[in-house]
N, C-alpha and C. Protein backbone atom coordinates (compact mmCIF):
# COMPACT_ATOMS: atom_id res chain seq x y z
N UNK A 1 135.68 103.82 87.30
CA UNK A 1 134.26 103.82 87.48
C UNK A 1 133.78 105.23 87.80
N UNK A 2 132.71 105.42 87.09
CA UNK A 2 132.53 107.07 87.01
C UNK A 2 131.17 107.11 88.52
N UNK A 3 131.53 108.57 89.21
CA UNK A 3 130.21 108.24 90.53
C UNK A 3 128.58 109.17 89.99
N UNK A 4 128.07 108.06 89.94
CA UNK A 4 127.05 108.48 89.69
C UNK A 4 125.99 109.74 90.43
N UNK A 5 125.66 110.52 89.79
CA UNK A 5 124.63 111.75 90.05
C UNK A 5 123.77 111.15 90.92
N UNK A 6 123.54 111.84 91.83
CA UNK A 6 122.08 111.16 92.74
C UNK A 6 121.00 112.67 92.14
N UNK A 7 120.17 112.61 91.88
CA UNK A 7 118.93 113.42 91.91
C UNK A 7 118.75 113.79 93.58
N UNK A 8 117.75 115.06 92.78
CA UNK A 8 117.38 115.69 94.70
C UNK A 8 116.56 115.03 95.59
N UNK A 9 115.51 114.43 94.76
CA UNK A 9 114.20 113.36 95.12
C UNK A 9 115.37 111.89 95.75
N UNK A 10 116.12 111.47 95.66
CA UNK A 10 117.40 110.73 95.89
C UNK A 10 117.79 111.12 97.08
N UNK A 11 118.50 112.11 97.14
CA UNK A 11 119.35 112.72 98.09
C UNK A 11 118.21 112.83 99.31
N UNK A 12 116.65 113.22 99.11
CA UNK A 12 116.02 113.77 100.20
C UNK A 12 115.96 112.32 100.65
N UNK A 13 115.44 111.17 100.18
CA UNK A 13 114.61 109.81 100.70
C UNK A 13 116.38 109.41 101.54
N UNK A 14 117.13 109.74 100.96
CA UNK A 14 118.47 109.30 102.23
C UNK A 14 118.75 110.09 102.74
N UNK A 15 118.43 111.27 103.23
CA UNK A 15 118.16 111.87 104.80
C UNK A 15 117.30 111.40 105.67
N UNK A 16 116.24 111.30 104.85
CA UNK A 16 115.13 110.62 105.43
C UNK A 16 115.23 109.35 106.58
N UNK A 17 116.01 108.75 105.54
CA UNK A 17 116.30 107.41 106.46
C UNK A 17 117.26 107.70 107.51
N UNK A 18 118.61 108.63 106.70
CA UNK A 18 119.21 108.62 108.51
C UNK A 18 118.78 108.87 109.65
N UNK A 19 117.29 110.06 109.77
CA UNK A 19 117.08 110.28 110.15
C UNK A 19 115.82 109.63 111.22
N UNK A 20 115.59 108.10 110.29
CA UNK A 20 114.68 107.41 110.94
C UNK A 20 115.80 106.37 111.92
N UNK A 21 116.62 106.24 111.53
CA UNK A 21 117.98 105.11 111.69
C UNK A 21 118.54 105.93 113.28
N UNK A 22 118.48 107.22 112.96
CA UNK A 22 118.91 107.32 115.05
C UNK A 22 117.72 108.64 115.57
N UNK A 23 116.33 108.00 115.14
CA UNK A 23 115.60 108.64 116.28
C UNK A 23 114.97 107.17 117.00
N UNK A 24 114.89 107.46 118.37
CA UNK A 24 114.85 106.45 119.56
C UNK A 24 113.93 105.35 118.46
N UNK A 25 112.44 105.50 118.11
CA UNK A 25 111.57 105.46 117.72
C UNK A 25 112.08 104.23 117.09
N UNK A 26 112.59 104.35 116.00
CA UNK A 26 113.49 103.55 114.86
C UNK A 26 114.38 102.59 115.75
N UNK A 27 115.36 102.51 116.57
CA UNK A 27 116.14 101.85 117.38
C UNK A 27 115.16 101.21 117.97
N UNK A 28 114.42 101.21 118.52
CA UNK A 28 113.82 100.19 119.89
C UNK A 28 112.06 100.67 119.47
N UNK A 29 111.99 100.34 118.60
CA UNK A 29 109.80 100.17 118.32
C UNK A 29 109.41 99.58 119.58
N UNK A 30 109.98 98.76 120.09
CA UNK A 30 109.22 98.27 121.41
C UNK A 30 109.24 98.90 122.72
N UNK A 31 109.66 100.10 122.80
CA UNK A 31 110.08 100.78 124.11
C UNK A 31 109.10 100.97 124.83
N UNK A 32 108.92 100.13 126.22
CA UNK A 32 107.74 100.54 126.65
C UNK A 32 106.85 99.57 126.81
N UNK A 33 107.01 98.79 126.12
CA UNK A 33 106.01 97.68 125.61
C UNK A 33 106.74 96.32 125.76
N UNK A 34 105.81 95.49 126.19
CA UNK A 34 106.38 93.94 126.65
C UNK A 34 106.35 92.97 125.41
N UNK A 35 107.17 92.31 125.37
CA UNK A 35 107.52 91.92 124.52
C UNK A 35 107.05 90.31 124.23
N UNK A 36 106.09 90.39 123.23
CA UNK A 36 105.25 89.55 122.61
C UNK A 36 105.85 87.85 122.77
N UNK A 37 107.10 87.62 122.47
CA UNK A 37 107.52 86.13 123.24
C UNK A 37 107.53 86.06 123.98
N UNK A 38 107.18 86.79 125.16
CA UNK A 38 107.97 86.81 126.53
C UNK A 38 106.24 86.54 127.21
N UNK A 39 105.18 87.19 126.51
CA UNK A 39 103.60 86.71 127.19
C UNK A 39 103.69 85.71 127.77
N UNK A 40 103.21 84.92 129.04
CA UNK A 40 102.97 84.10 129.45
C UNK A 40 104.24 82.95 129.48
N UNK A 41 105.36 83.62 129.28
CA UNK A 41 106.77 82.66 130.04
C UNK A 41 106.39 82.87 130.85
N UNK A 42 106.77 81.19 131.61
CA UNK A 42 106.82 80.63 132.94
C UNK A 42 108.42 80.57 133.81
N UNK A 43 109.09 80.71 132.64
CA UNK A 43 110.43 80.98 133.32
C UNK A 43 110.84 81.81 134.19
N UNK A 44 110.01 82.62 135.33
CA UNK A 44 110.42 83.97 136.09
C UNK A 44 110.69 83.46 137.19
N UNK A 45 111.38 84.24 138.16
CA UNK A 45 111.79 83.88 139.70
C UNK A 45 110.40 84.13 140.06
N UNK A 46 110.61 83.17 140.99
CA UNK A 46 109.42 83.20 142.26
C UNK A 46 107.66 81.98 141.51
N UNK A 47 108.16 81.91 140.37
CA UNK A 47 107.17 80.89 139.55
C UNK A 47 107.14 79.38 140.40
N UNK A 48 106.15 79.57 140.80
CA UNK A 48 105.45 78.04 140.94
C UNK A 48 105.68 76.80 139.69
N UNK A 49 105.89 75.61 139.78
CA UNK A 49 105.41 75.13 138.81
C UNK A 49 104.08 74.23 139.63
N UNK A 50 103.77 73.43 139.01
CA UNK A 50 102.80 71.69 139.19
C UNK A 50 103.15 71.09 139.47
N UNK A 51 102.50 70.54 139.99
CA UNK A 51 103.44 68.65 140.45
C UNK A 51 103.23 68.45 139.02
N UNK A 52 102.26 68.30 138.28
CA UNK A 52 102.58 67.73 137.19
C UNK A 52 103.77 68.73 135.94
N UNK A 53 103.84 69.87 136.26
CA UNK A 53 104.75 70.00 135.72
C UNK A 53 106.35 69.69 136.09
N UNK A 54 106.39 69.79 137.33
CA UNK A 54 107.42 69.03 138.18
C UNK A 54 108.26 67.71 137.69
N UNK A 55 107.28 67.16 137.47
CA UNK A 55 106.90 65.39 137.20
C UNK A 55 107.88 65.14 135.74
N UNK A 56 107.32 66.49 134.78
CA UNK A 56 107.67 66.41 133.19
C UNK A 56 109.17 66.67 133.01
N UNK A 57 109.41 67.81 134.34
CA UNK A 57 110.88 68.53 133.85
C UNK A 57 111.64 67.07 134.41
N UNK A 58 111.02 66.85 135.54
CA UNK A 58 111.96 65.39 136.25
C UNK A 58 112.15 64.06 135.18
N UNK A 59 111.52 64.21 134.07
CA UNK A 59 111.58 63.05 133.50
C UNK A 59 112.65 63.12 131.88
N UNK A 60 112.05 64.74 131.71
CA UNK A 60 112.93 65.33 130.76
C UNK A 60 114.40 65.48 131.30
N UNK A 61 114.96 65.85 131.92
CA UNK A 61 116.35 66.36 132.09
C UNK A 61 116.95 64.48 132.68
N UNK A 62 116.13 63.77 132.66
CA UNK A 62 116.83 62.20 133.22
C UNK A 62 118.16 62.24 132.81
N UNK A 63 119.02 62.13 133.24
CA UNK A 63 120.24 61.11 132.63
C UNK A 63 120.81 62.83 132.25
N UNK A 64 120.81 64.20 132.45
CA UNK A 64 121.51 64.98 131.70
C UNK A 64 122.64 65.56 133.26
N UNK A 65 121.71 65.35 134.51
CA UNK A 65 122.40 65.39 135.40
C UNK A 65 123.43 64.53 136.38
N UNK A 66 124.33 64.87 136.91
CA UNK A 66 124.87 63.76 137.41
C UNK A 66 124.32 63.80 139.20
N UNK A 67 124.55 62.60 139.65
CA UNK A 67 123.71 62.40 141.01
C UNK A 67 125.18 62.87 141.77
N UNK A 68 125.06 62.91 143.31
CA UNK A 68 126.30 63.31 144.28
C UNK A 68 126.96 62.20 143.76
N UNK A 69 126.53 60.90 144.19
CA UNK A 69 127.87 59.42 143.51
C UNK A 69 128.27 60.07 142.46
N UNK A 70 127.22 60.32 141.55
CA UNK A 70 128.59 60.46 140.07
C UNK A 70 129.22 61.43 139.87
N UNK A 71 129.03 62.74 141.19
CA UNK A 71 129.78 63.44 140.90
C UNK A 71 131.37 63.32 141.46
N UNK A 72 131.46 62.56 142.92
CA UNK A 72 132.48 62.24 143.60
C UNK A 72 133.08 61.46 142.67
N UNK A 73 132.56 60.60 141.85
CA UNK A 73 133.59 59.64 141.03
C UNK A 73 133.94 60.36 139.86
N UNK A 74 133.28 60.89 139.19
CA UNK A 74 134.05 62.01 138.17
C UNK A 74 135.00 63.04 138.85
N UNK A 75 135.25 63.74 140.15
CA UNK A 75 135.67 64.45 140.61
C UNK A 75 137.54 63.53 141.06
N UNK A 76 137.26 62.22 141.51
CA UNK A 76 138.26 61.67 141.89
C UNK A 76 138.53 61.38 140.35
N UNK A 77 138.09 60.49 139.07
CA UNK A 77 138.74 60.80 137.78
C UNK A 77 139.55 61.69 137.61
N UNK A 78 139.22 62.97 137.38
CA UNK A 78 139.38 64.28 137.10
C UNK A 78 140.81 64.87 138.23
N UNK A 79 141.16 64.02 139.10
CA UNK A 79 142.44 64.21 140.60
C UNK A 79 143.19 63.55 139.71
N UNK A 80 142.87 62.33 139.29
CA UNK A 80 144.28 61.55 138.37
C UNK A 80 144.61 62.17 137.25
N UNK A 81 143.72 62.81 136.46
CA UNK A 81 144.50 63.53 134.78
C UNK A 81 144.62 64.33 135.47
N UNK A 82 144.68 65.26 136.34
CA UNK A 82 144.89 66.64 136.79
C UNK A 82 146.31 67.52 137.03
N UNK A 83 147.34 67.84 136.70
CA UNK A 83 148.56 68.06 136.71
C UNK A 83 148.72 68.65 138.24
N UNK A 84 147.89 69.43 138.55
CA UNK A 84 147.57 70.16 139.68
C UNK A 84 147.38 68.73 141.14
N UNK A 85 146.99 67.92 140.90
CA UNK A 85 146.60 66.55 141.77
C UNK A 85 147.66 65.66 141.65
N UNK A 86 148.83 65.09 142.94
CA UNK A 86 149.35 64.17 142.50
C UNK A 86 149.10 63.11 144.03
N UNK A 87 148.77 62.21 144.03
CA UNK A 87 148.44 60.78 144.87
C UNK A 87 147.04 61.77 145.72
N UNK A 88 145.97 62.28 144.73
CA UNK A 88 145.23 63.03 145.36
C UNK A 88 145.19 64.44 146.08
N UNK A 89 146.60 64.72 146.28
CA UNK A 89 146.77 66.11 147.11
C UNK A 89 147.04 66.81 145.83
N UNK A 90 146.83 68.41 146.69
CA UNK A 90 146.48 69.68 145.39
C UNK A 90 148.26 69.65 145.72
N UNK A 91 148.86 70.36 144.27
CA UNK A 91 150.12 70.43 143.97
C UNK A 91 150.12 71.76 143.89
N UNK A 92 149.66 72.59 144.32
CA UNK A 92 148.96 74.20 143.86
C UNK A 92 150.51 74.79 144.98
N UNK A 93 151.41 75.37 144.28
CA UNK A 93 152.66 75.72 144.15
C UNK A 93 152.68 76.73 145.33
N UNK A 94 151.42 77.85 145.47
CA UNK A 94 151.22 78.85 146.29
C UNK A 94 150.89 78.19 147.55
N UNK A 95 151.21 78.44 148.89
CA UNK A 95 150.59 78.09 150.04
C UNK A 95 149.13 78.70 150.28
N UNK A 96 148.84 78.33 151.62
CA UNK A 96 147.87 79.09 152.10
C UNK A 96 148.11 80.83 152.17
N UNK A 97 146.95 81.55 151.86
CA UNK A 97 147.55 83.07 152.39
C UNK A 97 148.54 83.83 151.54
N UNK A 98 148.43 83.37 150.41
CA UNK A 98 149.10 83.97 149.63
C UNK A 98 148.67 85.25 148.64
N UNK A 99 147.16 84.95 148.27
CA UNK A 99 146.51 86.56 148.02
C UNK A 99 146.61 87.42 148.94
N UNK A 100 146.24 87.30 150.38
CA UNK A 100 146.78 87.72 151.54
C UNK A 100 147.62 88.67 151.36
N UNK A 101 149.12 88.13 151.68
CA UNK A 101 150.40 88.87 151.55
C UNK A 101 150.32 89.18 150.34
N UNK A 102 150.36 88.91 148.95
CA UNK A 102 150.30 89.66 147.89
C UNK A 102 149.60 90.79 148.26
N UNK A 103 148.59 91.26 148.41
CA UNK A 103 148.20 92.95 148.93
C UNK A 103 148.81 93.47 149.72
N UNK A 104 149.05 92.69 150.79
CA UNK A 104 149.90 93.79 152.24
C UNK A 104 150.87 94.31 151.33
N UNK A 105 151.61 93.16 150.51
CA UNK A 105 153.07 93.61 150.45
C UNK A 105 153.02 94.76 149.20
N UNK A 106 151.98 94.55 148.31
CA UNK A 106 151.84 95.97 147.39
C UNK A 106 151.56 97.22 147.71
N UNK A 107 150.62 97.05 149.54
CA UNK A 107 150.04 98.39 150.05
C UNK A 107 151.64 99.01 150.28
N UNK A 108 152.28 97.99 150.65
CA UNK A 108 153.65 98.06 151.99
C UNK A 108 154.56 99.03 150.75
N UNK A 109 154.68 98.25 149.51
CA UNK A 109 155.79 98.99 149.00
C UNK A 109 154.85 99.86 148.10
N UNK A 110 153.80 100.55 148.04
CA UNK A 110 153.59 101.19 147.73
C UNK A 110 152.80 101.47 145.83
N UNK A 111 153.28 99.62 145.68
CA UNK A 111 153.07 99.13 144.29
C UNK A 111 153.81 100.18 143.25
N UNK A 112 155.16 99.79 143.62
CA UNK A 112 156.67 100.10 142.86
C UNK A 112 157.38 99.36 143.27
N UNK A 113 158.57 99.23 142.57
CA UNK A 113 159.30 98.41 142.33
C UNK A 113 160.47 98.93 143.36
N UNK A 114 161.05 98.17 143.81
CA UNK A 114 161.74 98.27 145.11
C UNK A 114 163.27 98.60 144.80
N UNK A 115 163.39 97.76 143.48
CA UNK A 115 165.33 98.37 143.13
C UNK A 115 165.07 99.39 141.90
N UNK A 116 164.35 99.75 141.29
CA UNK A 116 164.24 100.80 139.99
C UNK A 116 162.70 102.28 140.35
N UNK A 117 162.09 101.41 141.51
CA UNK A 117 160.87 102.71 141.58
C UNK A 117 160.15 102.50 140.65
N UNK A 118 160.38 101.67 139.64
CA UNK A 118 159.06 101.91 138.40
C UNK A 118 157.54 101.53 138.87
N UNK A 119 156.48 101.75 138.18
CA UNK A 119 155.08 101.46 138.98
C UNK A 119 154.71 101.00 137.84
N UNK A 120 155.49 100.36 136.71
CA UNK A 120 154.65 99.33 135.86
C UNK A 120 154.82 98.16 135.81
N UNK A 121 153.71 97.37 135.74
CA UNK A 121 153.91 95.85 135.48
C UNK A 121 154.62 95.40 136.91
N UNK A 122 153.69 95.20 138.19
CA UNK A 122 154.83 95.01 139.53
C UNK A 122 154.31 93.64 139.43
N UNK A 123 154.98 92.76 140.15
CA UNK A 123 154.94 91.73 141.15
C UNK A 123 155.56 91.68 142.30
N UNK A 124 154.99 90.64 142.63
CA UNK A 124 155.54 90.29 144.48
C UNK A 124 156.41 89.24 144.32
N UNK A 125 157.31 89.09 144.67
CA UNK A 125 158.74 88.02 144.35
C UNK A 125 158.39 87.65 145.89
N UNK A 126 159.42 86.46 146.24
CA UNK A 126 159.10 85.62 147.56
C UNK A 126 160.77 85.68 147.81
N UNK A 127 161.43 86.72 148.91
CA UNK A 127 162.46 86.56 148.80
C UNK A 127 163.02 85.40 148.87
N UNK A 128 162.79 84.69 149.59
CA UNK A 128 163.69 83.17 150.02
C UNK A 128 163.45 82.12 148.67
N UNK A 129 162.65 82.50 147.36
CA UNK A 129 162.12 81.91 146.87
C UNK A 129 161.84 80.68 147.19
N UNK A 130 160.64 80.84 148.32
CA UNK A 130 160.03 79.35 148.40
C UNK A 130 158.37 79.36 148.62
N UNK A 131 157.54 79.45 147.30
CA UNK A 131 156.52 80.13 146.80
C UNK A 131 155.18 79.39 148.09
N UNK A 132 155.74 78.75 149.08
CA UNK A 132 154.94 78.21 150.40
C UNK A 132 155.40 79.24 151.43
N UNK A 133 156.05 79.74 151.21
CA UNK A 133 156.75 80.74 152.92
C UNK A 133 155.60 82.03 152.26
N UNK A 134 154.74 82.25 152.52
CA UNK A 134 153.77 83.79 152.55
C UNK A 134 153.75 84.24 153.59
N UNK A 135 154.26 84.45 154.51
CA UNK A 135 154.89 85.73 155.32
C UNK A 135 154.81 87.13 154.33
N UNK A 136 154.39 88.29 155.42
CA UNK A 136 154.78 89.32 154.58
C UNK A 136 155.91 89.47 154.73
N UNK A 137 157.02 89.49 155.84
CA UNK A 137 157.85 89.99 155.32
C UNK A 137 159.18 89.24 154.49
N UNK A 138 158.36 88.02 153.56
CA UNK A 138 159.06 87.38 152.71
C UNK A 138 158.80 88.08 151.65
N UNK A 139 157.82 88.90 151.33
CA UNK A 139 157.28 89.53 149.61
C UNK A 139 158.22 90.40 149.81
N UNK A 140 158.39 91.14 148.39
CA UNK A 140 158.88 92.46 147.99
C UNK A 140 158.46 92.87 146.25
N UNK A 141 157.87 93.62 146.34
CA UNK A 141 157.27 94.06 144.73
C UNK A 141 158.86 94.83 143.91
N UNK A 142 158.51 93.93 142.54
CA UNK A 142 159.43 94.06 141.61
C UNK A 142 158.63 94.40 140.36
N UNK A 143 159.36 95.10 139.85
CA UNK A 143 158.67 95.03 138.17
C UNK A 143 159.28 94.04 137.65
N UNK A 144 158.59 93.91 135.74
CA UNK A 144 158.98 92.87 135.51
C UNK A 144 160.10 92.69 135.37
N UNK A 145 161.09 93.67 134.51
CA UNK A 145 162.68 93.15 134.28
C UNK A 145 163.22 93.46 135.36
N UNK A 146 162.93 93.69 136.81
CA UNK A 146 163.94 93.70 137.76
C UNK A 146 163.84 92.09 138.38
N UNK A 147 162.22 91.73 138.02
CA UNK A 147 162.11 90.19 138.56
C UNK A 147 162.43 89.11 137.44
N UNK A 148 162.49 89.45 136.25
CA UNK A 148 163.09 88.89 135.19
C UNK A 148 164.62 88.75 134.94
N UNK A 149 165.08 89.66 135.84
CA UNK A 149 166.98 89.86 136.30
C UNK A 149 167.20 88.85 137.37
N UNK A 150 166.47 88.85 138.25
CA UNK A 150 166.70 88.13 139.83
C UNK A 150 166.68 86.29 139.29
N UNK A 151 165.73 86.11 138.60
CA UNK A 151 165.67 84.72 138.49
C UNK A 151 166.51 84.06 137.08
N UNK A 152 167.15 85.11 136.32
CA UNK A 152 168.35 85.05 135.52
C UNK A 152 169.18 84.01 136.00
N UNK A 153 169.75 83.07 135.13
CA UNK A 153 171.05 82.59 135.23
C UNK A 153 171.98 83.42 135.64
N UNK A 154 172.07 84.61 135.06
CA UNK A 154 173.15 85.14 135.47
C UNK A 154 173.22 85.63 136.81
N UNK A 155 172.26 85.98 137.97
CA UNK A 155 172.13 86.53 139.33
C UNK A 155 172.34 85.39 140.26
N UNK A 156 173.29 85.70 141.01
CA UNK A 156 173.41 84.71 142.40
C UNK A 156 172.09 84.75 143.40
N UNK A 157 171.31 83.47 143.13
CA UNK A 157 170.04 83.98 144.24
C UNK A 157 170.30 84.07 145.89
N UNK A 158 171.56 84.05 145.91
CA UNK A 158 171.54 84.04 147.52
C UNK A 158 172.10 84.93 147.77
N UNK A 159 172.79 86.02 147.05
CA UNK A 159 173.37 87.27 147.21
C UNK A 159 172.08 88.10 147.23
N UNK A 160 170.89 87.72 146.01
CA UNK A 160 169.77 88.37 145.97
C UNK A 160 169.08 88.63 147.26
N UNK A 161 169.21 87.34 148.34
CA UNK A 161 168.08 87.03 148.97
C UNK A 161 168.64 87.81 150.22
N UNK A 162 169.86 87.97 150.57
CA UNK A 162 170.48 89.39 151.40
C UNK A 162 170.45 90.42 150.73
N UNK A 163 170.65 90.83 149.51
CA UNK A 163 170.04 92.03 149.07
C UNK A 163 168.87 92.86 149.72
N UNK A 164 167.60 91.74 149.28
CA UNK A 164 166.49 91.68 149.33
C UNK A 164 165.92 92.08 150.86
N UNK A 165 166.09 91.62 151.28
CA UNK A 165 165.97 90.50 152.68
C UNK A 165 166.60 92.23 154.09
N UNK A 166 167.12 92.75 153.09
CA UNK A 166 167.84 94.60 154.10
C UNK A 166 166.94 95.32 153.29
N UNK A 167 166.85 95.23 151.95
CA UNK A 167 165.60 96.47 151.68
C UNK A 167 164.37 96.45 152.33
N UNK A 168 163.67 95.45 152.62
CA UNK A 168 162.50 94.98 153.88
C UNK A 168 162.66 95.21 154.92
N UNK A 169 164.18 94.57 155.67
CA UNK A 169 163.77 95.38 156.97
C UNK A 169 164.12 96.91 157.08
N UNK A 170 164.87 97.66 156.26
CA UNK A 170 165.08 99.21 156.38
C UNK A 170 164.25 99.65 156.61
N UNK A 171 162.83 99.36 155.36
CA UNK A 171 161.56 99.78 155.48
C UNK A 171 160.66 99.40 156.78
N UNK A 172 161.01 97.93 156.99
CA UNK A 172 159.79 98.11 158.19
C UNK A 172 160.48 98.84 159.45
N UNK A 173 161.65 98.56 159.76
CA UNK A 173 162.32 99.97 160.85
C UNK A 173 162.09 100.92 161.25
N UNK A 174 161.59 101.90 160.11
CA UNK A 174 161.55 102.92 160.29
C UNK A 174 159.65 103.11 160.49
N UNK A 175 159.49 104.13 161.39
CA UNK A 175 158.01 104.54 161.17
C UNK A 175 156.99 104.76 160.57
């Protein structure tokens, strides 16, 4: 396909336009100026309505809300499919206080990894692995393949957890 010649009368009318395409003017015609749908919305904070307009929205939205009853009974529904809910209690794996110690223990080690020093990709491992004990001095920040090693088949977790368990207190020992 052969590229066609533009003429000069051509070439000028498309400067032209780029030049309308990024001055402010061209981008936003309305700058400054309120914007013609927006006249006389009633939708703003601090808007009054009517009782009789009151009356209309109350009759319009019927049936789209649920009342407190139907929300407690959808809420107890919603406990039985819930994987997280079992005979009603939360199954939520983390104890109390566990964002908590997750920060101390990243300020503590410095957010590196405690057997390699690396500072990418850390987590907080639970030495005793028992993801309810949040104590700080149960955390210790790992990166990922040093915490991807620990919970290996191949690692004895209770050799880990004396490993572990002396790199914490060395550190808090000392000053």
């Amino acid at each position: 396909m052969a590229k066609r010649k533009l003429t000069e009368e051509h070439k000028k009318n498309i400067s032209i336009g780029k030049l309308k395409q990024y001055s402010s003017s061209w981008i936003n015609p309305m700058k400054g100026r309120k914007r013609p749908d927006l006249i006389g919305n009633t939708n703003k904070k601090g808007y009054k309505h009517t009782e009789e307009a009151k009356r209309k929205i109350a009759e319009a939205s019927k049936g789209r809300f649920l009342s407190l009853k139907g929300r407690k009974i959808l809420s107890e529904r919603m406990k039985k499919n819930n994987h997280f809910f079992k005979n009603g209690e939360n199954r939520n794996p983390y104890g109390f206080g566990h964002n908590y110690m997750k920060v101390r223990v990243l300020k503590r080690d410095e957010y590196k990894c405690r057997l390699c020093n690396s500072g990418e990709r850390i987590f907080v491992h639970h030495i005793d692995f028992d993801k309810r004990n949040n104590v700080v001095e149960n955390g210790i920040c790992l990166c990922d393949k040093c915490h991807g090693f620990i919970h290996s088949k191949k690692s004895n977790n209770f050799d880990w957890q004396k490993k572990l368990k002396r790199l914490v207190n060395k550190d808090t020992l000392q000053p």
